[in-house]
N, C-alpha and C. Protein backbone atom coordinates (compact mmCIF):
# COMPACT_ATOMS: atom_id res chain seq x y z
N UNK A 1 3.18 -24.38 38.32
CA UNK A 1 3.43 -23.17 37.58
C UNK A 1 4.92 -22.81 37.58
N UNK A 2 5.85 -23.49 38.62
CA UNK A 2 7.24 -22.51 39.02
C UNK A 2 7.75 -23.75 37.63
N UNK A 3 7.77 -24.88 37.18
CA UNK A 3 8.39 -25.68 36.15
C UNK A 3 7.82 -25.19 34.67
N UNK A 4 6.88 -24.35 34.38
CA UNK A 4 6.15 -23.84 33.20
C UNK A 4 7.11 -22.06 33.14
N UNK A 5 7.36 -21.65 34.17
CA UNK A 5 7.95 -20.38 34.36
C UNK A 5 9.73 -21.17 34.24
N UNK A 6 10.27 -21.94 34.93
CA UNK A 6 11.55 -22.04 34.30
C UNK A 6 11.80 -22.24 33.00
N UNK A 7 10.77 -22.65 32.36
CA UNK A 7 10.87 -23.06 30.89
C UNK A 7 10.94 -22.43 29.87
N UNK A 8 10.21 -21.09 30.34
CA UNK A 8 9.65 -20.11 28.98
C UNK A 8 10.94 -18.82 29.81
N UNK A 9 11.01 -18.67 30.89
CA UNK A 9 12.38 -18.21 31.68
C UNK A 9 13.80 -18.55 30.21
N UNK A 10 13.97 -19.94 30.62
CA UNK A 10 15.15 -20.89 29.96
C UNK A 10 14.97 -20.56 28.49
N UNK A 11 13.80 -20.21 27.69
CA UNK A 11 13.90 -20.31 26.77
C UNK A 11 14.41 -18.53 26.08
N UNK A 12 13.86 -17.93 26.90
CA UNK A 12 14.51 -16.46 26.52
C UNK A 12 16.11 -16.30 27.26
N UNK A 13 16.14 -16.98 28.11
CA UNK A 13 17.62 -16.68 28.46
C UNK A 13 18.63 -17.23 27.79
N UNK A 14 18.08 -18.39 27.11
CA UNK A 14 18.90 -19.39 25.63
C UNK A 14 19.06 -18.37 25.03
N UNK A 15 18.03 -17.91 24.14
CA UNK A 15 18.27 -16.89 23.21
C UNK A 15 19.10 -15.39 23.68
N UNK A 16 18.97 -14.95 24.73
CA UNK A 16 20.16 -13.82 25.40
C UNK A 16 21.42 -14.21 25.24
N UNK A 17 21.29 -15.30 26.02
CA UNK A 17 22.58 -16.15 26.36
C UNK A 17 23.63 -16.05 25.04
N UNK A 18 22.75 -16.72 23.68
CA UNK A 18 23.46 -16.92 22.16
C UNK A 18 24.24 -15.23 21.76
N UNK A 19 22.87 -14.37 22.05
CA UNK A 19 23.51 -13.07 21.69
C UNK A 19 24.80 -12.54 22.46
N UNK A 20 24.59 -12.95 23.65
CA UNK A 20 25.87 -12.04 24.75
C UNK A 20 27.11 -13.10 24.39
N UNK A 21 26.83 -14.35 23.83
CA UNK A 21 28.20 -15.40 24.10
C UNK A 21 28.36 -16.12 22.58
N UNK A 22 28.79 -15.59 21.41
CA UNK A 22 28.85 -15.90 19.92
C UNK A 22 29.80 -16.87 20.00
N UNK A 23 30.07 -18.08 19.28
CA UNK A 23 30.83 -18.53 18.87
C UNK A 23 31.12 -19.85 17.93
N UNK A 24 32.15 -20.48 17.54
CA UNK A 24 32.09 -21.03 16.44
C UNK A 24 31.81 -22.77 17.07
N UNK A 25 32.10 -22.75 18.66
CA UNK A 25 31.66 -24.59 19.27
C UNK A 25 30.86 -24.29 19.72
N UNK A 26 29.67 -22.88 19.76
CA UNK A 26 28.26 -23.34 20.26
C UNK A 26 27.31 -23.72 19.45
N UNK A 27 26.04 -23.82 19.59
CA UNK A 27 25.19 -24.40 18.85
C UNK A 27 24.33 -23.45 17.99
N UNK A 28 24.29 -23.87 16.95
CA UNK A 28 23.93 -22.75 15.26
C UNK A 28 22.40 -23.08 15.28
N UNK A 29 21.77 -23.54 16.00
CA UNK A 29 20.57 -24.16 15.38
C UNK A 29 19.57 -23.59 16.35
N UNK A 30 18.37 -22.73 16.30
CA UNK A 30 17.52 -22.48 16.97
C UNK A 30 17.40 -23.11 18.34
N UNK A 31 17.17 -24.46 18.33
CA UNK A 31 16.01 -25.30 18.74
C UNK A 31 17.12 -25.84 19.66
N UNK A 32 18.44 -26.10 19.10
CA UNK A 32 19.35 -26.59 20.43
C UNK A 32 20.04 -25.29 21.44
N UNK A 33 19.79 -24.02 20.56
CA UNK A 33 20.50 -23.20 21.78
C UNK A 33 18.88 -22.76 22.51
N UNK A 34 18.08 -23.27 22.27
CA UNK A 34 16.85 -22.92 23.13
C UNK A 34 16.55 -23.79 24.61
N UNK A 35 17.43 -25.25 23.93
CA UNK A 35 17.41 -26.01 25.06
C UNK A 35 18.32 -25.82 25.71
N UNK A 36 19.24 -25.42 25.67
CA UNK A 36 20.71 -25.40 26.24
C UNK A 36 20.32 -24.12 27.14
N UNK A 37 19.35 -23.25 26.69
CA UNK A 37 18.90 -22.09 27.43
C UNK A 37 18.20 -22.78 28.70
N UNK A 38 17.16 -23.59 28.38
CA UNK A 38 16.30 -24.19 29.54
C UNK A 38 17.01 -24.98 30.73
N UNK A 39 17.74 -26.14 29.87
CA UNK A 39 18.60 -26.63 30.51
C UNK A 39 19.24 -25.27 31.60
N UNK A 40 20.19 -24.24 31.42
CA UNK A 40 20.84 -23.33 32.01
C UNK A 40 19.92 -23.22 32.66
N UNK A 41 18.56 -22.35 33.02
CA UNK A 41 17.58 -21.91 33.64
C UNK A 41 17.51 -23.06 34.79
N UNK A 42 17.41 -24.33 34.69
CA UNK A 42 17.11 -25.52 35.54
C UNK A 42 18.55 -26.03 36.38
N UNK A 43 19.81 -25.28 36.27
CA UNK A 43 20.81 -25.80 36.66
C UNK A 43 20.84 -23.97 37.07
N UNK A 44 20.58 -23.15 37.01
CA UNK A 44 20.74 -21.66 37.85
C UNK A 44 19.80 -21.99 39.07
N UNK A 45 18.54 -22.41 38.82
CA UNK A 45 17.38 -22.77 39.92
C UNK A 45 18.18 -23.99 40.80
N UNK A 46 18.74 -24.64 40.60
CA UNK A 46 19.49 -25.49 41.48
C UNK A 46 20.12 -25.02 42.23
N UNK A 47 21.45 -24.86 41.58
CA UNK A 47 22.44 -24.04 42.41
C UNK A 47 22.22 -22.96 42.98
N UNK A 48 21.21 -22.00 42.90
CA UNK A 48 20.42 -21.53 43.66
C UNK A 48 19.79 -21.68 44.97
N UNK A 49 19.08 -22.59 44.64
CA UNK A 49 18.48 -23.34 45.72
C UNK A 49 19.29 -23.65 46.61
N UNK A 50 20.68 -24.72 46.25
CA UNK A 50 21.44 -25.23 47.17
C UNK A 50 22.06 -24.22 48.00
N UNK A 51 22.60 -23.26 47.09
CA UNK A 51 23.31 -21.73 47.61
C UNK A 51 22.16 -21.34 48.82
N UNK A 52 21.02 -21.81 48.37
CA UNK A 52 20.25 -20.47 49.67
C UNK A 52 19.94 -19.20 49.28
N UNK A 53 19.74 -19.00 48.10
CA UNK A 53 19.45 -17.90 47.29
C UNK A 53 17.54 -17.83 46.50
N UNK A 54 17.52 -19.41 46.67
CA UNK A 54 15.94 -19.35 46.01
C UNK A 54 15.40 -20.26 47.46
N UNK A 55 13.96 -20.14 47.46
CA UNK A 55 13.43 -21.50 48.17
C UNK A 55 13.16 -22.49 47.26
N UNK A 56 12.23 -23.25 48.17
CA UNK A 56 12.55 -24.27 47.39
C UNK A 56 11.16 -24.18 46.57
N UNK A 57 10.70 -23.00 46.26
CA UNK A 57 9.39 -23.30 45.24
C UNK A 57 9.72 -22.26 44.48
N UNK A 58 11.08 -21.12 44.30
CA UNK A 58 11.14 -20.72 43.78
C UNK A 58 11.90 -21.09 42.47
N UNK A 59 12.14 -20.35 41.51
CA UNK A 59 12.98 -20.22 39.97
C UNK A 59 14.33 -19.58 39.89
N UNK A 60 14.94 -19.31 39.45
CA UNK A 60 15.78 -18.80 39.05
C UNK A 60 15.18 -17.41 38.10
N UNK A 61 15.10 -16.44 38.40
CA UNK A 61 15.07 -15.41 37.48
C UNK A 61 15.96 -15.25 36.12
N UNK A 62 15.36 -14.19 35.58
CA UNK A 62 16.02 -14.20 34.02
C UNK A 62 17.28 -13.85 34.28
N UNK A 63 17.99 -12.60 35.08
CA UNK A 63 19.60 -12.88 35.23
C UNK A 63 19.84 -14.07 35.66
N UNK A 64 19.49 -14.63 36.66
CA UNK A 64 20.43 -16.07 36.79
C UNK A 64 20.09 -16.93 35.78
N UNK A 65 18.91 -17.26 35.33
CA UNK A 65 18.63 -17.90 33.83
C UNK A 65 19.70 -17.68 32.56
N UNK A 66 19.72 -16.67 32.21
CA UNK A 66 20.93 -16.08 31.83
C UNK A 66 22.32 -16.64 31.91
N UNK A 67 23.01 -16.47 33.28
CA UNK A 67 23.85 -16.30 33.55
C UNK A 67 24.22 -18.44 34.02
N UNK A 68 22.96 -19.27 33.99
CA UNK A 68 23.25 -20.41 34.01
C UNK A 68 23.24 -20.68 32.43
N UNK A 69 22.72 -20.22 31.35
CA UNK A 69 22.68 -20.90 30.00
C UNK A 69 23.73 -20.23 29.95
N UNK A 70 24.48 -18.92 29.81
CA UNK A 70 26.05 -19.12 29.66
C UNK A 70 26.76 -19.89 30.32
N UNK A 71 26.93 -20.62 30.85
CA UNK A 71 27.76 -21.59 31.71
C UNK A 71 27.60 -22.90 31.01
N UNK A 72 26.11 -23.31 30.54
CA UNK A 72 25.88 -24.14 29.98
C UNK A 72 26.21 -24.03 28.24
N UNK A 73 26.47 -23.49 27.73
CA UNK A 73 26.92 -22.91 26.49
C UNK A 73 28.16 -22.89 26.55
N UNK A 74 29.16 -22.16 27.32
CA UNK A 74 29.92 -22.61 27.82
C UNK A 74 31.05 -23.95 27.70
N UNK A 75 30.78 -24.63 28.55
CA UNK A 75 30.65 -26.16 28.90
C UNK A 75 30.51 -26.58 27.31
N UNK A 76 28.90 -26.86 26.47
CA UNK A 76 28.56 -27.16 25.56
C UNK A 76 30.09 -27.07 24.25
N UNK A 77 30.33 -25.53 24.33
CA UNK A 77 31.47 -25.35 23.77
C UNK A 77 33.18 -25.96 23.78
N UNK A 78 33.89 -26.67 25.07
CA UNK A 78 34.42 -26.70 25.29
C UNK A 78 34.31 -28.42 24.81
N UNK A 79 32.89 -29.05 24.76
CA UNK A 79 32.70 -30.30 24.85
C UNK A 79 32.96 -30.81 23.23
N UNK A 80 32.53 -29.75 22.61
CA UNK A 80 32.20 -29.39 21.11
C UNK A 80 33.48 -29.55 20.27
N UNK A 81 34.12 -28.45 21.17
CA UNK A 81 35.66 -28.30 20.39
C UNK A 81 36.45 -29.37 20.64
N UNK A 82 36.63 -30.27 21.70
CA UNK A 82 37.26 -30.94 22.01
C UNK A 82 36.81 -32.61 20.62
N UNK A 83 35.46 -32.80 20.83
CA UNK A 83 35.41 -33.68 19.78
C UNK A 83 35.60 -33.17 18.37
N UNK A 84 35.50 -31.94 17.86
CA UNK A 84 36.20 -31.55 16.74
C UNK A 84 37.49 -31.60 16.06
N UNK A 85 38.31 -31.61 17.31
CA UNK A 85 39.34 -31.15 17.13
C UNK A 85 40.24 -33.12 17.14
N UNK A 86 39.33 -33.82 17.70
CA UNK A 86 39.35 -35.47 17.72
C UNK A 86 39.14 -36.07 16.03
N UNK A 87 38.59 -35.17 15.54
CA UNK A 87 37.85 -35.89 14.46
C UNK A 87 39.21 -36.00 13.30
């Protein structure tokens, strides 16, 4: 149940994430800033974990869900612009 809860977690914190962090190298398309949300959610539950902040059967809640898909959006952006700006 805790990998079915990061998911649907990841998938509303994607969509937060897009609203709180606009921009022109993140991703325009539903379905990739939804993953980029999950993804975040699964890399907040990590570093979490490692931190000593979750156990180890817990999740990452929707602020840290959140606050990992901005990081991952983020990142995404920086990766974005850089091959753009290659092209």
């Amino acid at each position: 149940m805790g990998l079915l809860w990061t998911i649907i977690i990841g998938f509303v914190a994607g969509v937060i994430a897009k609203f709180i962090m606009p921009g022109d190298n993140e991703p325009s398309g539903f379905i990739l800033t939804t993953i980029l949300g999950i993804v975040g959610a699964f890399v907040a539950t990590y570093l979490g974990q490692a931190l000593g902040w979750y156990r180890a059967e817990e999740g990452a809640g929707l602020i840290g869900a959140v606050v990992g898909a901005i990081i991952v959006l983020f990142v995404y952006g920086l990766i974005a612009g850089r091959q753009r700006r290659a092209i």
